[in-house]
N, C-alpha and C. Protein backbone atom coordinates (compact mmCIF):
# COMPACT_ATOMS: atom_id res chain seq x y z
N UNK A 1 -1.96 8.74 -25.76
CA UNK A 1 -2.73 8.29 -24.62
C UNK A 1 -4.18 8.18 -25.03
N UNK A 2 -4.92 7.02 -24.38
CA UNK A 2 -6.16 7.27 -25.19
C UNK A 2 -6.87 7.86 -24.12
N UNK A 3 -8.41 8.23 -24.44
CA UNK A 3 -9.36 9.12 -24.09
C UNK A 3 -10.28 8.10 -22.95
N UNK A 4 -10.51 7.13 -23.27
CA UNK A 4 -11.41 5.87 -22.35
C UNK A 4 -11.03 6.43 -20.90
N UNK A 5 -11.41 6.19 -20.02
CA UNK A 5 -11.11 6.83 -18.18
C UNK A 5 -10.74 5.43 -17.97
N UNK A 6 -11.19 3.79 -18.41
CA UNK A 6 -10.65 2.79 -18.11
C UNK A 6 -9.26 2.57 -18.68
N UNK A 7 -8.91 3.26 -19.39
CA UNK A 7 -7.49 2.80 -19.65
C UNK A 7 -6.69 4.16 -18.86
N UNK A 8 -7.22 5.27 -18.79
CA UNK A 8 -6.23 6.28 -17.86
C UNK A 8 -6.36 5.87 -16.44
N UNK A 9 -7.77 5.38 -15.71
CA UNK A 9 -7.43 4.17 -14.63
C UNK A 9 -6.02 3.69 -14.44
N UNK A 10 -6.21 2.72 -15.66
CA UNK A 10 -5.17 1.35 -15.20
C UNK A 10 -4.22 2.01 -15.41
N UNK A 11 -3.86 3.19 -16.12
CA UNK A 11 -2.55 3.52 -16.25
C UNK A 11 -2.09 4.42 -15.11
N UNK A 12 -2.93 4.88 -14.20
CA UNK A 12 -2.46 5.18 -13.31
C UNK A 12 -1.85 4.50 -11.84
N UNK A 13 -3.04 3.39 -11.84
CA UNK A 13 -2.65 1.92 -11.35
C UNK A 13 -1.23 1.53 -11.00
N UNK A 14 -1.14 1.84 -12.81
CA UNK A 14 0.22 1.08 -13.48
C UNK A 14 1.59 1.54 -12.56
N UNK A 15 1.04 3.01 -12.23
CA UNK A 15 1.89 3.54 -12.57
C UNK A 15 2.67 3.46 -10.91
N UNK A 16 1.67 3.80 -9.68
CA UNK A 16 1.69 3.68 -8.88
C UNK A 16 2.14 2.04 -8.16
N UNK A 17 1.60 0.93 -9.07
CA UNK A 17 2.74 -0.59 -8.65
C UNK A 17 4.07 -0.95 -9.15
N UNK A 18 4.03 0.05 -10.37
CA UNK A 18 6.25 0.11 -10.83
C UNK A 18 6.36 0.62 -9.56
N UNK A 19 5.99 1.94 -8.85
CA UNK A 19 6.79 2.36 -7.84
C UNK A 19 6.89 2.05 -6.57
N UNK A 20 5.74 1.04 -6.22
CA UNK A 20 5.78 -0.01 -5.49
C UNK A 20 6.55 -1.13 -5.62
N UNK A 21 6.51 -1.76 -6.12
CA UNK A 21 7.65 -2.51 -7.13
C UNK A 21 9.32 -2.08 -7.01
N UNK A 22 9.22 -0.96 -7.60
CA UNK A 22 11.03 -0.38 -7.70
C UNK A 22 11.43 -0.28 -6.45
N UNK A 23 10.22 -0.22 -5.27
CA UNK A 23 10.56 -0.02 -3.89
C UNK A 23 11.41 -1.10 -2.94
N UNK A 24 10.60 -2.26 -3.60
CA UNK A 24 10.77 -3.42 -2.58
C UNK A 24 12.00 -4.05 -3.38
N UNK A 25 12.31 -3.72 -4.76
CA UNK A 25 13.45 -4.21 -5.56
C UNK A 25 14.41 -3.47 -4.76
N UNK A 26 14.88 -2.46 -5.13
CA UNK A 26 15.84 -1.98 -3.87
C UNK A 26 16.25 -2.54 -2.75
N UNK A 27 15.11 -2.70 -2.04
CA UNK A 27 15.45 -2.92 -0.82
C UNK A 27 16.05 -4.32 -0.39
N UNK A 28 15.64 -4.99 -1.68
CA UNK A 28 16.17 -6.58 -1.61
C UNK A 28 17.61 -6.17 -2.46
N UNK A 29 17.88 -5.58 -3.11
CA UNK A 29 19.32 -5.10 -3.59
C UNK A 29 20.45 -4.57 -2.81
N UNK A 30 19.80 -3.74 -1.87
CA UNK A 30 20.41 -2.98 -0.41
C UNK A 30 20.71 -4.42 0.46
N UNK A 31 19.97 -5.23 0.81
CA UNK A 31 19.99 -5.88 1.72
C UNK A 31 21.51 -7.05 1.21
N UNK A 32 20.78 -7.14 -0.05
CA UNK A 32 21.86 -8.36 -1.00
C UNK A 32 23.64 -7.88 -1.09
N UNK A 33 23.37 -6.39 -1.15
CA UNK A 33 24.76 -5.32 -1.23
C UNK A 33 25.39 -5.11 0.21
N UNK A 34 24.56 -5.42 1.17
CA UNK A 34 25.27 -5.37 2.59
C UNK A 34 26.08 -6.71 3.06
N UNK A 35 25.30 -7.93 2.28
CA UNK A 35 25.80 -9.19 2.54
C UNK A 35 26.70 -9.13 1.92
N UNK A 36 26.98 -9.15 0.75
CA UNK A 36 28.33 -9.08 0.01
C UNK A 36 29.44 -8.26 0.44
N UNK A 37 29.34 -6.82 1.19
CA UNK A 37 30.08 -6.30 2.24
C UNK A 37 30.66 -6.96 3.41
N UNK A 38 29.30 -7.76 4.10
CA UNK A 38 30.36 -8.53 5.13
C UNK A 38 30.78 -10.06 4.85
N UNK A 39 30.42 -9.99 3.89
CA UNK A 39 31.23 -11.24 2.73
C UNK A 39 32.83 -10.48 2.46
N UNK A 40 32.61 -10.05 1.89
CA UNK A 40 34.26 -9.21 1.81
C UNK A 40 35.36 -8.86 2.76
N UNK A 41 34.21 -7.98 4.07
CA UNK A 41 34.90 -7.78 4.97
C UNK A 41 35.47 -8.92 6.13
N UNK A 42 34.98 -10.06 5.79
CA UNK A 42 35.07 -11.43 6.59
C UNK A 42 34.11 -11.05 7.92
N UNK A 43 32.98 -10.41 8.43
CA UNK A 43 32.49 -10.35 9.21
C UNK A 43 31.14 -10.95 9.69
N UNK A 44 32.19 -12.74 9.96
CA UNK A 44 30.98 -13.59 10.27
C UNK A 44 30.02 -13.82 11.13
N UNK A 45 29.74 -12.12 12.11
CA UNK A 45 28.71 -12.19 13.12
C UNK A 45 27.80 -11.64 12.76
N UNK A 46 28.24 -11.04 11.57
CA UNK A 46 26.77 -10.11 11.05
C UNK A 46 26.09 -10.64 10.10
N UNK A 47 26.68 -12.32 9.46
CA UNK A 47 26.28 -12.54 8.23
C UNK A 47 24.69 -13.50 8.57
N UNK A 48 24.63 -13.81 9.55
CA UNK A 48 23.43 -14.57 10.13
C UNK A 48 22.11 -13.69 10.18
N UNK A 49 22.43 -12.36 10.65
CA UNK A 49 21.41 -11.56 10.63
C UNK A 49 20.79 -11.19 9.14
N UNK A 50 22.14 -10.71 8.64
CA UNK A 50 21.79 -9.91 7.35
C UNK A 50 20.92 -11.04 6.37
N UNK A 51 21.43 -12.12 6.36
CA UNK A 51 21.00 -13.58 5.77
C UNK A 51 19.18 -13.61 5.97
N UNK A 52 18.75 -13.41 7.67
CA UNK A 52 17.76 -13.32 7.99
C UNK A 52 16.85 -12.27 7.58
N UNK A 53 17.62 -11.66 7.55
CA UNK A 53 16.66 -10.25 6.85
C UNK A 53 16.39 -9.87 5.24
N UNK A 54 17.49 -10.83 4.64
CA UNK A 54 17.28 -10.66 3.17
C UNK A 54 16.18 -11.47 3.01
N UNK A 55 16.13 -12.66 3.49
CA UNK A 55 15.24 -13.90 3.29
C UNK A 55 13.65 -13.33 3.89
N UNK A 56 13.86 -12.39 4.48
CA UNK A 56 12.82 -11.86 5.22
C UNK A 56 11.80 -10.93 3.95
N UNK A 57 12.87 -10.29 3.46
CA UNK A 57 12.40 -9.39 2.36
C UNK A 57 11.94 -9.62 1.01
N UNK A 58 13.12 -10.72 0.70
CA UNK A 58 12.50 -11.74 -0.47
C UNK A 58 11.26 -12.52 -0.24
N UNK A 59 10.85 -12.86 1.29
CA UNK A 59 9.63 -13.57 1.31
C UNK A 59 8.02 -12.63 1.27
N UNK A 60 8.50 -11.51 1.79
CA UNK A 60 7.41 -10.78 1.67
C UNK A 60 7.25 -9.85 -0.10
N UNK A 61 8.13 -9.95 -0.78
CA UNK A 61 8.07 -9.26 -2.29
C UNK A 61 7.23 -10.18 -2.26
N UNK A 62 7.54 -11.35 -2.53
CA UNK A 62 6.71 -12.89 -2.93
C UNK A 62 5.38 -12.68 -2.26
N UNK A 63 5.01 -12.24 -1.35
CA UNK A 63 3.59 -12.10 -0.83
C UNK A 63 2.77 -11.18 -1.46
N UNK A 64 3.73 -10.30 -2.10
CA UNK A 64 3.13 -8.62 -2.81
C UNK A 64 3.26 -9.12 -4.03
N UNK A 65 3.61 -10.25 -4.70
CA UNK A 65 3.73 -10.25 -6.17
C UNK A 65 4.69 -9.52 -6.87
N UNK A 66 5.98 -9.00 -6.18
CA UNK A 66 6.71 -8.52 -7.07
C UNK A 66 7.97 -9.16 -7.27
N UNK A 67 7.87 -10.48 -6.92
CA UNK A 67 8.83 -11.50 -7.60
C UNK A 67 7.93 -12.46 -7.69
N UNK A 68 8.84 -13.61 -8.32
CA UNK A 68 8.10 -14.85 -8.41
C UNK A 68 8.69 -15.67 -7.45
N UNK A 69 7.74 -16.54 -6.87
CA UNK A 69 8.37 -17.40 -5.77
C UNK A 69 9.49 -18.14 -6.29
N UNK A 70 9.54 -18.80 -7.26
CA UNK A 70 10.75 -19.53 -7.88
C UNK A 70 11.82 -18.46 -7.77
N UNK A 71 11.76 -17.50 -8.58
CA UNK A 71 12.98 -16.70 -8.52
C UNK A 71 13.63 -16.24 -7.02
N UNK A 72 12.67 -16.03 -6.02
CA UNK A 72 12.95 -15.83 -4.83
C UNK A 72 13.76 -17.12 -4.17
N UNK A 73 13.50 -18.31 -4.89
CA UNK A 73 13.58 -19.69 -3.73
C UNK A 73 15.23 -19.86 -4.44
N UNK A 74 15.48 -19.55 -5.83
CA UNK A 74 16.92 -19.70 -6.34
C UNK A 74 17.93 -18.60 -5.98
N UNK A 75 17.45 -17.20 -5.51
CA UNK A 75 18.19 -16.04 -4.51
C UNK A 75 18.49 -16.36 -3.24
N UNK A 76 17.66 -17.10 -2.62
CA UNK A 76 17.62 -17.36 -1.16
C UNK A 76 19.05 -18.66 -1.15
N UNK A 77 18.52 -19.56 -2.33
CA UNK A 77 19.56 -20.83 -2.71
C UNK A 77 20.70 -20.35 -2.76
N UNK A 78 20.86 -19.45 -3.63
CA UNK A 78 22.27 -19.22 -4.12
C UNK A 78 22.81 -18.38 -3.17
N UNK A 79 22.29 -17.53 -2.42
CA UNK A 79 23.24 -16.85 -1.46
C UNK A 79 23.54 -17.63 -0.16
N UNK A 80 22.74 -18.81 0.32
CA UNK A 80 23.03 -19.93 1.46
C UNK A 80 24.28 -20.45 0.96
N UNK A 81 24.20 -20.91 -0.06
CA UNK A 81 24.94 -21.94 -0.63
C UNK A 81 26.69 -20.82 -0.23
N UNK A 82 26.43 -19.89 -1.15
CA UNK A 82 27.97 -18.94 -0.67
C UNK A 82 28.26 -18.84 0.85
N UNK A 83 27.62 -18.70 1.51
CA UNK A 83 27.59 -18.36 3.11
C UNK A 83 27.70 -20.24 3.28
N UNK A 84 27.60 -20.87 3.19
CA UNK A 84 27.67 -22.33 3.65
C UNK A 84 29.31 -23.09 3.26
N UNK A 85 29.85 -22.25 2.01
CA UNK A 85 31.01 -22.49 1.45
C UNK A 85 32.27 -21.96 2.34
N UNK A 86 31.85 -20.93 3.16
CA UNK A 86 32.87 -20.01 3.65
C UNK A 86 33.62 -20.60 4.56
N UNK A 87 34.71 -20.78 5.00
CA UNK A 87 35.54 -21.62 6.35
C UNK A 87 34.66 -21.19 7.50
N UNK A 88 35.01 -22.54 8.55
CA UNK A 88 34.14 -21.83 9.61
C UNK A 88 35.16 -21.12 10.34
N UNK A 89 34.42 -20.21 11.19
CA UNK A 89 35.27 -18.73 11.74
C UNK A 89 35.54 -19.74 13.39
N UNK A 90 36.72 -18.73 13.94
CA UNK A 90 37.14 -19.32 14.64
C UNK A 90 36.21 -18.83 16.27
């Protein structure tokens, strides 16, 4: 570790936006892991919400910088696209 206070700064910085970071990753993982649940479970009244709320979460990482908007806009893509494939429910 070096001795400079500007580099034990940033490394504390550092250290404190991974765990900001690992926070909001989760939570877009949780959200992504519940859809795939009522993907499984065929439970097409909940999939509108959960849809809304992932997209909700992916848009605000993107506001905090802890994705990239592209990567967010091909997550949001690719999980519509599965939910758009599904038969419609009766």
């Amino acid at each position: 570790m070096a001795v400079h206070t500007s580099v034990m700064k940033r490394a504390r910085q550092n250290k404190k936006e991974r765990q900001r970071n690992r926070i909001w990753k989760s939570r877009i993982k949780t959200a992504q892991s519940r859809i795939e649940d009522a993907l499984t479970n065929k439970e097409a009244a909940a999939l509108e919400g959960l849809y809304r709320e992932y997209c909700s979460l992916i848009d605000k990482a993107v506001s905090k910088n802890v994705i990239h908007r592209n990567n967010a806009s091909r997550k949001k893509t690719q999980l519509a696209q599965r939910l758009h494939s599904l038969p419609p429910s009766k």
